[in-house]
C-alpha atoms as a PDB file:
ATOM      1  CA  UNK A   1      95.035 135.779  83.444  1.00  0.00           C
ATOM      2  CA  UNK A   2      92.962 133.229  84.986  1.00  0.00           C
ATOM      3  CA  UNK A   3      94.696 130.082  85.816  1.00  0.00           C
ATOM      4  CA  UNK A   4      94.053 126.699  84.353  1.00  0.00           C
ATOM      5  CA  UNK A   5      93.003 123.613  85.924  1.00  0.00           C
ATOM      6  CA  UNK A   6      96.091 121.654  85.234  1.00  0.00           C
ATOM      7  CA  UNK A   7      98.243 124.793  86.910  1.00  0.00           C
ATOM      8  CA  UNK A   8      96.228 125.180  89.929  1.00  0.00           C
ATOM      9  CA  UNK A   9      96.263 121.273  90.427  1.00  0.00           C
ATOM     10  CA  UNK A  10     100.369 121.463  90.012  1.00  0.00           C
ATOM     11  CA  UNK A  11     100.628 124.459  92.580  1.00  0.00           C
ATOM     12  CA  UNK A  12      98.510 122.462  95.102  1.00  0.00           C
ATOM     13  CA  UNK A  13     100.170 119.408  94.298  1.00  0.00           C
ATOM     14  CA  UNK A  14     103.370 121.299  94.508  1.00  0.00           C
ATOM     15  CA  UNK A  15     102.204 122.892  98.132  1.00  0.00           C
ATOM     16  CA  UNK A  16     101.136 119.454  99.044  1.00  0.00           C
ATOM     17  CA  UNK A  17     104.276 118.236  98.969  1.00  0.00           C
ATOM     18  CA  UNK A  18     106.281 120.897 100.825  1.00  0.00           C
ATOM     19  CA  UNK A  19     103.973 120.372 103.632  1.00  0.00           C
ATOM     20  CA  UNK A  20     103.560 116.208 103.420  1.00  0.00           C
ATOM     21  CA  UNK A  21     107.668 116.666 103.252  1.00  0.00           C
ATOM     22  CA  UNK A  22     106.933 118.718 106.523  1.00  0.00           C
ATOM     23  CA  UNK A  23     105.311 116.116 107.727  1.00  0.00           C
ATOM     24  CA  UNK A  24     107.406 112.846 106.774  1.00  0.00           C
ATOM     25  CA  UNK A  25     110.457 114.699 108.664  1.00  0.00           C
ATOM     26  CA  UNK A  26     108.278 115.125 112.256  1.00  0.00           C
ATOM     27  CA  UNK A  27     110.237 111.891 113.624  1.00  0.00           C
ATOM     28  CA  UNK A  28     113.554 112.833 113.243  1.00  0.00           C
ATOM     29  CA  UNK A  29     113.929 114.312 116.744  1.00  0.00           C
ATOM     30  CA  UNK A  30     112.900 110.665 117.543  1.00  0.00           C
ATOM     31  CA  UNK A  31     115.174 108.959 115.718  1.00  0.00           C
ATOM     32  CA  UNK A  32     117.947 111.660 117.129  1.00  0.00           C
ATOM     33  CA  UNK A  33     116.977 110.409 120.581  1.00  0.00           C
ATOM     34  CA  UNK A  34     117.374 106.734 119.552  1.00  0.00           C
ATOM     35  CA  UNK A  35     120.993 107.178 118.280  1.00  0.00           C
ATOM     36  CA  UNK A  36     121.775 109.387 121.205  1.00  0.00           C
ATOM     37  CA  UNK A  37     120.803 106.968 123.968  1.00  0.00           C
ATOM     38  CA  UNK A  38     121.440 103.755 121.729  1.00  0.00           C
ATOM     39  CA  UNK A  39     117.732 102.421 121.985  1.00  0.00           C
ATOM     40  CA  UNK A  40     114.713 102.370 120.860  1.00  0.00           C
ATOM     41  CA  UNK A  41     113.525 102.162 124.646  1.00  0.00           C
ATOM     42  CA  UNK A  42     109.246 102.096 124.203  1.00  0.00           C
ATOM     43  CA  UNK A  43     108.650 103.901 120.657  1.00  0.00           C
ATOM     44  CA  UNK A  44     106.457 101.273 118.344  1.00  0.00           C
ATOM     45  CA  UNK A  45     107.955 100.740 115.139  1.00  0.00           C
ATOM     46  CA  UNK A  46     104.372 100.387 113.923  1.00  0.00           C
ATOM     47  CA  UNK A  47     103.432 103.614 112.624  1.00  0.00           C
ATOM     48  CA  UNK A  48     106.767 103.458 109.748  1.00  0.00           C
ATOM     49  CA  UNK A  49     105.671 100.670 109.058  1.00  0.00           C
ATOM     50  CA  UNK A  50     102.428 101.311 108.262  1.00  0.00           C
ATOM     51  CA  UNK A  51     103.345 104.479 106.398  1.00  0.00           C
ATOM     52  CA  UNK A  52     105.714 102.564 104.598  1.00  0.00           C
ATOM     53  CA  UNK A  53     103.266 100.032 103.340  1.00  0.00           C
ATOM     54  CA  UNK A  54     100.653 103.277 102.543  1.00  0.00           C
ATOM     55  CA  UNK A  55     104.023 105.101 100.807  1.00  0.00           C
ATOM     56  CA  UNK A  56     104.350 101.602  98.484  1.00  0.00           C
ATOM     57  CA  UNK A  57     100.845 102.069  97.544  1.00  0.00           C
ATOM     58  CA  UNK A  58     100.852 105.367  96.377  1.00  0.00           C
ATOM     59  CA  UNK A  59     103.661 105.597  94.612  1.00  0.00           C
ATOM     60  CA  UNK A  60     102.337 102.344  92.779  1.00  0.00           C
ATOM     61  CA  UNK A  61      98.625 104.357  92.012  1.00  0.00           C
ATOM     62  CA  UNK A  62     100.679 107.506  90.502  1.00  0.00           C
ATOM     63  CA  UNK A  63     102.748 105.472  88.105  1.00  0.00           C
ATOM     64  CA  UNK A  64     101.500 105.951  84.666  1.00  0.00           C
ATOM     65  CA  UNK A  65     100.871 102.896  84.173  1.00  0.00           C
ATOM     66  CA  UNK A  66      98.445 102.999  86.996  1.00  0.00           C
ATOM     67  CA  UNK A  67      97.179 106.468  87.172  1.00  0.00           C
ATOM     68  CA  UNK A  68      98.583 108.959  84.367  1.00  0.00           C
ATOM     69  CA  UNK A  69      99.029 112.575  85.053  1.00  0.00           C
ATOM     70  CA  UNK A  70      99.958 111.959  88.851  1.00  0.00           C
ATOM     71  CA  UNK A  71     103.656 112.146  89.047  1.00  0.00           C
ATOM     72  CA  UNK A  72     103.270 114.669  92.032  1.00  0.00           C
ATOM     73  CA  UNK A  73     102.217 112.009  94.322  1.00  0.00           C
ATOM     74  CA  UNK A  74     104.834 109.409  93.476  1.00  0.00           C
ATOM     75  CA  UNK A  75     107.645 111.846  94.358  1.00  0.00           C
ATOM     76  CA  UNK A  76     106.057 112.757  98.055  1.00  0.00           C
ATOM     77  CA  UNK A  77     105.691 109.403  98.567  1.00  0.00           C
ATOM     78  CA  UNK A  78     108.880 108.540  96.789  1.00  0.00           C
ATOM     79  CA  UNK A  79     110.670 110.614  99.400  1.00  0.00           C
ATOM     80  CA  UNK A  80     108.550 109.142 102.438  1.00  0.00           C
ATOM     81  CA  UNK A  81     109.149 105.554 101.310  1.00  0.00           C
ATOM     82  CA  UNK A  82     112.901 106.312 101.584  1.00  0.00           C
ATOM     83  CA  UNK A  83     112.700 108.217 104.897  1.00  0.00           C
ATOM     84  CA  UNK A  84     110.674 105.759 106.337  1.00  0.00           C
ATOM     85  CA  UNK A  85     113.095 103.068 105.601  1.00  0.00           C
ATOM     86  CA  UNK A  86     116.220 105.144 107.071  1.00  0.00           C
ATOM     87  CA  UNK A  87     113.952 105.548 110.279  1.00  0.00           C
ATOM     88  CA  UNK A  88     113.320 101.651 110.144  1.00  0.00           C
ATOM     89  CA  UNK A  89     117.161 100.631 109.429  1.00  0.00           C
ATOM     90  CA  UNK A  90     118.119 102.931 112.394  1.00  0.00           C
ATOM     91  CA  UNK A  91     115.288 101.285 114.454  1.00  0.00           C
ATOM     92  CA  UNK A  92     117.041  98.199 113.556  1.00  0.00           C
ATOM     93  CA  UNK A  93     120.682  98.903 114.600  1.00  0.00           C
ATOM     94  CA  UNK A  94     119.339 100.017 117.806  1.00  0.00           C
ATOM     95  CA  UNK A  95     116.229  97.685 118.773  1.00  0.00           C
ATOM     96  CA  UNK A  96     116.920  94.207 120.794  1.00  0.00           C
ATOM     97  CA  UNK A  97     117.261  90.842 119.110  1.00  0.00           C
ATOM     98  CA  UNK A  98     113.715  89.999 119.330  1.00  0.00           C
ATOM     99  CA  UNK A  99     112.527  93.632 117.892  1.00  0.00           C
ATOM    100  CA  UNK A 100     114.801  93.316 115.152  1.00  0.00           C
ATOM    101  CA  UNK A 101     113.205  89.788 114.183  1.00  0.00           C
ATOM    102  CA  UNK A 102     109.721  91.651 114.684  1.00  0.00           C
ATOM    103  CA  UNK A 103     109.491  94.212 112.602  1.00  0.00           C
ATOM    104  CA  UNK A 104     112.186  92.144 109.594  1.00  0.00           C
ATOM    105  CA  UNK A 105     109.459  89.832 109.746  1.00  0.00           C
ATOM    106  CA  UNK A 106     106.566  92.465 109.172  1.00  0.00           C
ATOM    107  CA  UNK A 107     108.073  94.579 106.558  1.00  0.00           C
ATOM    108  CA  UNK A 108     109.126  91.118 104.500  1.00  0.00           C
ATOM    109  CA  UNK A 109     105.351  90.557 104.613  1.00  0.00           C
ATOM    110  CA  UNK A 110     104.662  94.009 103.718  1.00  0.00           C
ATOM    111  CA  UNK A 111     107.211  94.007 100.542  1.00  0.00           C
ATOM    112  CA  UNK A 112     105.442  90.380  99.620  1.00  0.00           C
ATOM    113  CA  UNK A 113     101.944  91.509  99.467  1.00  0.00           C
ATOM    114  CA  UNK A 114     103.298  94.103  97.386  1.00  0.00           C
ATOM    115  CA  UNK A 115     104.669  92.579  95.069  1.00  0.00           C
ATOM    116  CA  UNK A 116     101.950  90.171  94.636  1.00  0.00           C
ATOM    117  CA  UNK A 117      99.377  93.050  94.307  1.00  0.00           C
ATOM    118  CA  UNK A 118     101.614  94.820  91.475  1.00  0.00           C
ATOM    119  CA  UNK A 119     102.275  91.592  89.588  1.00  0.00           C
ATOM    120  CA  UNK A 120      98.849  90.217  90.013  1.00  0.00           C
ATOM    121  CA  UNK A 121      96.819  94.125  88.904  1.00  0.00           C
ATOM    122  CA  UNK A 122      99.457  94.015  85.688  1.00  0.00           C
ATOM    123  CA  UNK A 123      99.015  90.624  85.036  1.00  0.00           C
ATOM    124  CA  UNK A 124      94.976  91.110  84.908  1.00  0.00           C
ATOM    125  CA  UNK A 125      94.107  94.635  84.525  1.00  0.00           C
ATOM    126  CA  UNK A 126      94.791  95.831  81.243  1.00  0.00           C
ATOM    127  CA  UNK A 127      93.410  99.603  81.233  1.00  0.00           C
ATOM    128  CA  UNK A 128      93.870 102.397  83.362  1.00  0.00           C
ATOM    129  CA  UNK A 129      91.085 102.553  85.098  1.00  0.00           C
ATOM    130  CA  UNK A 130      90.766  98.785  85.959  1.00  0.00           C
ATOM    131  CA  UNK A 131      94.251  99.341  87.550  1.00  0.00           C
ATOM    132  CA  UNK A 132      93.641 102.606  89.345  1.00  0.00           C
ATOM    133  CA  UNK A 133      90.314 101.101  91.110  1.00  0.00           C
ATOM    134  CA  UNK A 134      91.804  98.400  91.887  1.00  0.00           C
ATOM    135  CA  UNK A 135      94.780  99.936  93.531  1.00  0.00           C
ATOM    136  CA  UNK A 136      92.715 102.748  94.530  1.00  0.00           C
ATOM    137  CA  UNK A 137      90.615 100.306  97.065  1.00  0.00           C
ATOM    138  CA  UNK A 138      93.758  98.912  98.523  1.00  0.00           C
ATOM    139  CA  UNK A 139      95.515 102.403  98.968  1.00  0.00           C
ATOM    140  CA  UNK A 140      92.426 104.015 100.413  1.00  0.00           C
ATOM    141  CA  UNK A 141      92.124 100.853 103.314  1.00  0.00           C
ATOM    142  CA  UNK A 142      95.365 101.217 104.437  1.00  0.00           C
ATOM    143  CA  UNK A 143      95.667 104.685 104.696  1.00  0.00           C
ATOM    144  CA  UNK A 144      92.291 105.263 106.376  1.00  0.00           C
ATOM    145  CA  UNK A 145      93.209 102.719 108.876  1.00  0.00           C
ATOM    146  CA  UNK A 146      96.682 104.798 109.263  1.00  0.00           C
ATOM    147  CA  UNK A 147      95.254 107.616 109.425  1.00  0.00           C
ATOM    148  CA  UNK A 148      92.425 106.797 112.072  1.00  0.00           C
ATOM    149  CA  UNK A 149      95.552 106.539 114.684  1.00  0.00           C
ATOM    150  CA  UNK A 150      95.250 109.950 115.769  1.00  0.00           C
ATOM    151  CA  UNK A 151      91.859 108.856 117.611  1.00  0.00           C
ATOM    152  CA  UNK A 152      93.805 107.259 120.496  1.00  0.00           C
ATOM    153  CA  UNK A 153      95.382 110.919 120.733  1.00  0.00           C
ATOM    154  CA  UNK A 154      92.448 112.663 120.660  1.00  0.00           C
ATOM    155  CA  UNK A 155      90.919 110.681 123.295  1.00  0.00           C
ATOM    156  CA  UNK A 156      93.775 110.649 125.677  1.00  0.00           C
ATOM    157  CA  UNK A 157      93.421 114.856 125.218  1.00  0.00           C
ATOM    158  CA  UNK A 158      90.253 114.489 126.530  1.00  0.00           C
ATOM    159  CA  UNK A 159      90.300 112.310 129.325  1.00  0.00           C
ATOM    160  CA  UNK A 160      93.655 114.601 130.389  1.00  0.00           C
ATOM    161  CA  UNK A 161      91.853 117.750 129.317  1.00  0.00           C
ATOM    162  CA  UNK A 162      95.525 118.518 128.229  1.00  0.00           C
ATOM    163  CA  UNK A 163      96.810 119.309 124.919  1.00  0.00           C
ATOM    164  CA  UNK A 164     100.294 118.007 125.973  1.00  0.00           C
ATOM    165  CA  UNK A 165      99.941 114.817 123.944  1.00  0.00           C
ATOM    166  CA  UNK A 166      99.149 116.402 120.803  1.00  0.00           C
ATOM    167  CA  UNK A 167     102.196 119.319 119.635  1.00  0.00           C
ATOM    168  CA  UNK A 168      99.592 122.149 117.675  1.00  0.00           C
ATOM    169  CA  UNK A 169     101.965 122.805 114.685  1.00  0.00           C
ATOM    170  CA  UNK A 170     101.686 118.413 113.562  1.00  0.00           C
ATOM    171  CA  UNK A 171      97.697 119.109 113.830  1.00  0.00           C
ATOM    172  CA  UNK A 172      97.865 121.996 111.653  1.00  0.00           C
ATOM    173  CA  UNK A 173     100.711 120.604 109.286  1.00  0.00           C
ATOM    174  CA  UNK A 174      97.615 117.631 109.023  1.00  0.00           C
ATOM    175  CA  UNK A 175      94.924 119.726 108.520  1.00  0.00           C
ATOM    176  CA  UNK A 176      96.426 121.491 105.753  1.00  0.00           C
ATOM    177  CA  UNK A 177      97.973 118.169 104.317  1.00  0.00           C
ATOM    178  CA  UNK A 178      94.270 116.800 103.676  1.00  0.00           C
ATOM    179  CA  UNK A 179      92.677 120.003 102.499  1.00  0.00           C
ATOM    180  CA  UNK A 180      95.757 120.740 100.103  1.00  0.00           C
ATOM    181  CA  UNK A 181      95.503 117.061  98.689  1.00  0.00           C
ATOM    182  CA  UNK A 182      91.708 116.700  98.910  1.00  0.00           C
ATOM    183  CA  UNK A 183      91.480 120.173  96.396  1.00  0.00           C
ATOM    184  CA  UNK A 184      94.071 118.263  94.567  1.00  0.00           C
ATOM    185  CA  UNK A 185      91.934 115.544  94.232  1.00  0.00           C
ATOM    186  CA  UNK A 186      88.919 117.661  92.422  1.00  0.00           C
ATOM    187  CA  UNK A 187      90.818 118.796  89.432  1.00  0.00           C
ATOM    188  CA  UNK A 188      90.182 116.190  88.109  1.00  0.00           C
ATOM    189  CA  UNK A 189      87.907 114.619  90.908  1.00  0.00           C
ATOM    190  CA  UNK A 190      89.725 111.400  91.929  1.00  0.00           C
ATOM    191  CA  UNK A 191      87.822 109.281  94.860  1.00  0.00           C
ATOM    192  CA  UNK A 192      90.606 107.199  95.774  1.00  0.00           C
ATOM    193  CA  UNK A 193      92.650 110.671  96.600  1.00  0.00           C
ATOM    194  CA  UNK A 194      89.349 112.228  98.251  1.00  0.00           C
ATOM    195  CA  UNK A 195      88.219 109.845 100.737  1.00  0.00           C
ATOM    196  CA  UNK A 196      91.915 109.365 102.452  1.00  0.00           C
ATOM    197  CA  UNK A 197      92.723 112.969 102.272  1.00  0.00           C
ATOM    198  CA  UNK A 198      89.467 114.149 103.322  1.00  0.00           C
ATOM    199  CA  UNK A 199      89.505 112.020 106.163  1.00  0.00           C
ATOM    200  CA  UNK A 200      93.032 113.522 106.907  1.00  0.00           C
ATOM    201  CA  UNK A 201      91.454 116.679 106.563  1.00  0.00           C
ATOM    202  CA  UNK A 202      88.833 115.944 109.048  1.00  0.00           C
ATOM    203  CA  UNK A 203      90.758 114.231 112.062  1.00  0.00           C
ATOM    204  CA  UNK A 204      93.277 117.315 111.643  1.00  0.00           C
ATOM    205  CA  UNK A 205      89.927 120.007 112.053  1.00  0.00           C
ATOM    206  CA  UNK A 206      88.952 117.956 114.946  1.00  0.00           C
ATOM    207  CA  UNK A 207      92.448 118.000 116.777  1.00  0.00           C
ATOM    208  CA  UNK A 208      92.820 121.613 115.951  1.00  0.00           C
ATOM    209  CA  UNK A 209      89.048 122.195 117.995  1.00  0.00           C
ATOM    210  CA  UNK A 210      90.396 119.606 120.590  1.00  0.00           C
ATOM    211  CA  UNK A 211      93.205 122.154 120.949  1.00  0.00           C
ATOM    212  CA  UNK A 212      91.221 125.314 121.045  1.00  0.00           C
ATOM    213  CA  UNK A 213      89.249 123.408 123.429  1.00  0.00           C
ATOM    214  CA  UNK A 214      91.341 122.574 126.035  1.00  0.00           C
ATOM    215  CA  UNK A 215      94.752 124.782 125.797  1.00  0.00           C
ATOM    216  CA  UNK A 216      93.789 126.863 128.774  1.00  0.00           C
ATOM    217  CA  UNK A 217      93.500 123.787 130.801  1.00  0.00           C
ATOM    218  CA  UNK A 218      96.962 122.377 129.806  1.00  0.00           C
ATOM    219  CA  UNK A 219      99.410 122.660 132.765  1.00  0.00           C
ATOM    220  CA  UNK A 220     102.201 125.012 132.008  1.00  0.00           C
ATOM    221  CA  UNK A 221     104.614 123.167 134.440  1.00  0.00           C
ATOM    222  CA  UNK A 222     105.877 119.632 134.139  1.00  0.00           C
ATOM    223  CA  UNK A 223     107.893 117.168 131.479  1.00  0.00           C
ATOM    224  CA  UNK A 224     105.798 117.021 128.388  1.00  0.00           C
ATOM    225  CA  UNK A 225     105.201 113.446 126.729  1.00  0.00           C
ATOM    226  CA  UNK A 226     106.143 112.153 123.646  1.00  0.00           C
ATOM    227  CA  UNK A 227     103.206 110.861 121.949  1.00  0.00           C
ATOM    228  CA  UNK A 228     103.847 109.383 118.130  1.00  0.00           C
ATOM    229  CA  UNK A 229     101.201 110.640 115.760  1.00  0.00           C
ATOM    230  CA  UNK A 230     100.869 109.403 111.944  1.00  0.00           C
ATOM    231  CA  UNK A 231     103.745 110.654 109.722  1.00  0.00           C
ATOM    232  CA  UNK A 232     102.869 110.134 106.759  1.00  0.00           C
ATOM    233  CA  UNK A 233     101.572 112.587 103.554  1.00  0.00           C
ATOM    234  CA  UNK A 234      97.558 111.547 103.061  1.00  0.00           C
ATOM    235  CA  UNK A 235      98.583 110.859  99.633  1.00  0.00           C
END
């Protein structure tokens, strides 16, 4: 029996979030390391909080009031908008005085902006599709620019020649993220889920050639670094 469209779109979307769920628990070894040692030492908050503010955004699009028939992205990002707020509140406990007033101050900004964008596309948009454009826009902006991060990896693995930097199972865990969630996105076609997760899709194929690339030239010997890359589902 051949499957229908609305079945294969729930098995990817399902798939999609088994591996985005992959993906939103990468930082706990992190976070592990924080508690353990009782600081946040050098590791930038910046990345939660930017996958927070992407999380809030999605979750907002799949609402049916928003976008109908998309309940599989609200609960990945459902359960990375929680995550990402336990790995902020630990960063918080641990971080000094002035890091603690940094990052309050950034994710009160973040919730504000939120709120103003859900009141204000409610308050004006009155169909479905006026409210999943509109959202659509602001969703796809942030989590290009998140998603763009993995650049400044791909870069350093080149000037290094050394694949170090960038661990081979997150890259693949990314590539699949965007091509499971971009093949989500055709059935129905869906821009504002294409463009993000294709991009995903892309930046993941080019750290997985990076790695084909230059794995022979990696030094076997030595302490390997701890480089942060995006955490967040493309979704």
């Amino acid at each position: 029996m051949v499957m229908s469209q609305q079945a294969i779109r729930s098995v990817l979307g399902v798939i999609g979030n088994i591996i985005s769920f992959g993906l939103f628990l990468s930082p706990v070894p992190t976070f592990i390391r924080i508690i353990k040692r009782k600081a946040v030492e050098d590791f930038s908050p910046i990345p939660y909080l930017a996958t927070v503010l992407n999380c809030m955004f999605w979750v907002f699009y799949g609402l049916p009031i928003v976008h109908p028939n998309s309940i599989l992205v609200v609960t990945i990002n459902g359960i990375g908008l929680i995550l990402e707020a336990i790995y902020l509140v630990i960063f918080l406990v641990y971080a000094p005085r002035q890091g603690r007033l940094k990052v309050s101050k950034i994710l009160a900004a973040e919730v504000s902006f939120m709120t103003v964008v859900v009141v204000v596309v409610l308050l004006t948009a009155h169909t479905h599709e006026k409210r999943s454009l509109i959202v659509g826009i602001f969703a796809i902006i942030f989590g290009t620019c998140m998603y763009a991060s993995p650049l400044s990896v791909m870069k350093m693995v080149i000037q290094t020649k050394s694949v170090q930097y960038m661990p081979f199972t997150l890259s693949l865990a990314s590539f699949l993220n965007g091509v499971v969630w971009t093949s989500y996105a055709f059935l129905p076609f869906d821009i504002n889920l294409v463009i993000p997760n294709g991009l995903g899709a892309l930046f993941g194929l080019a750290q997985l050639i990076l790695y084909a690339c230059y794995y022979k030239s990696t030094p076997k010997a030595g302490t390997k670094a701890e480089v942060e890359l995006p955490t967040a589902s493309n979704v």
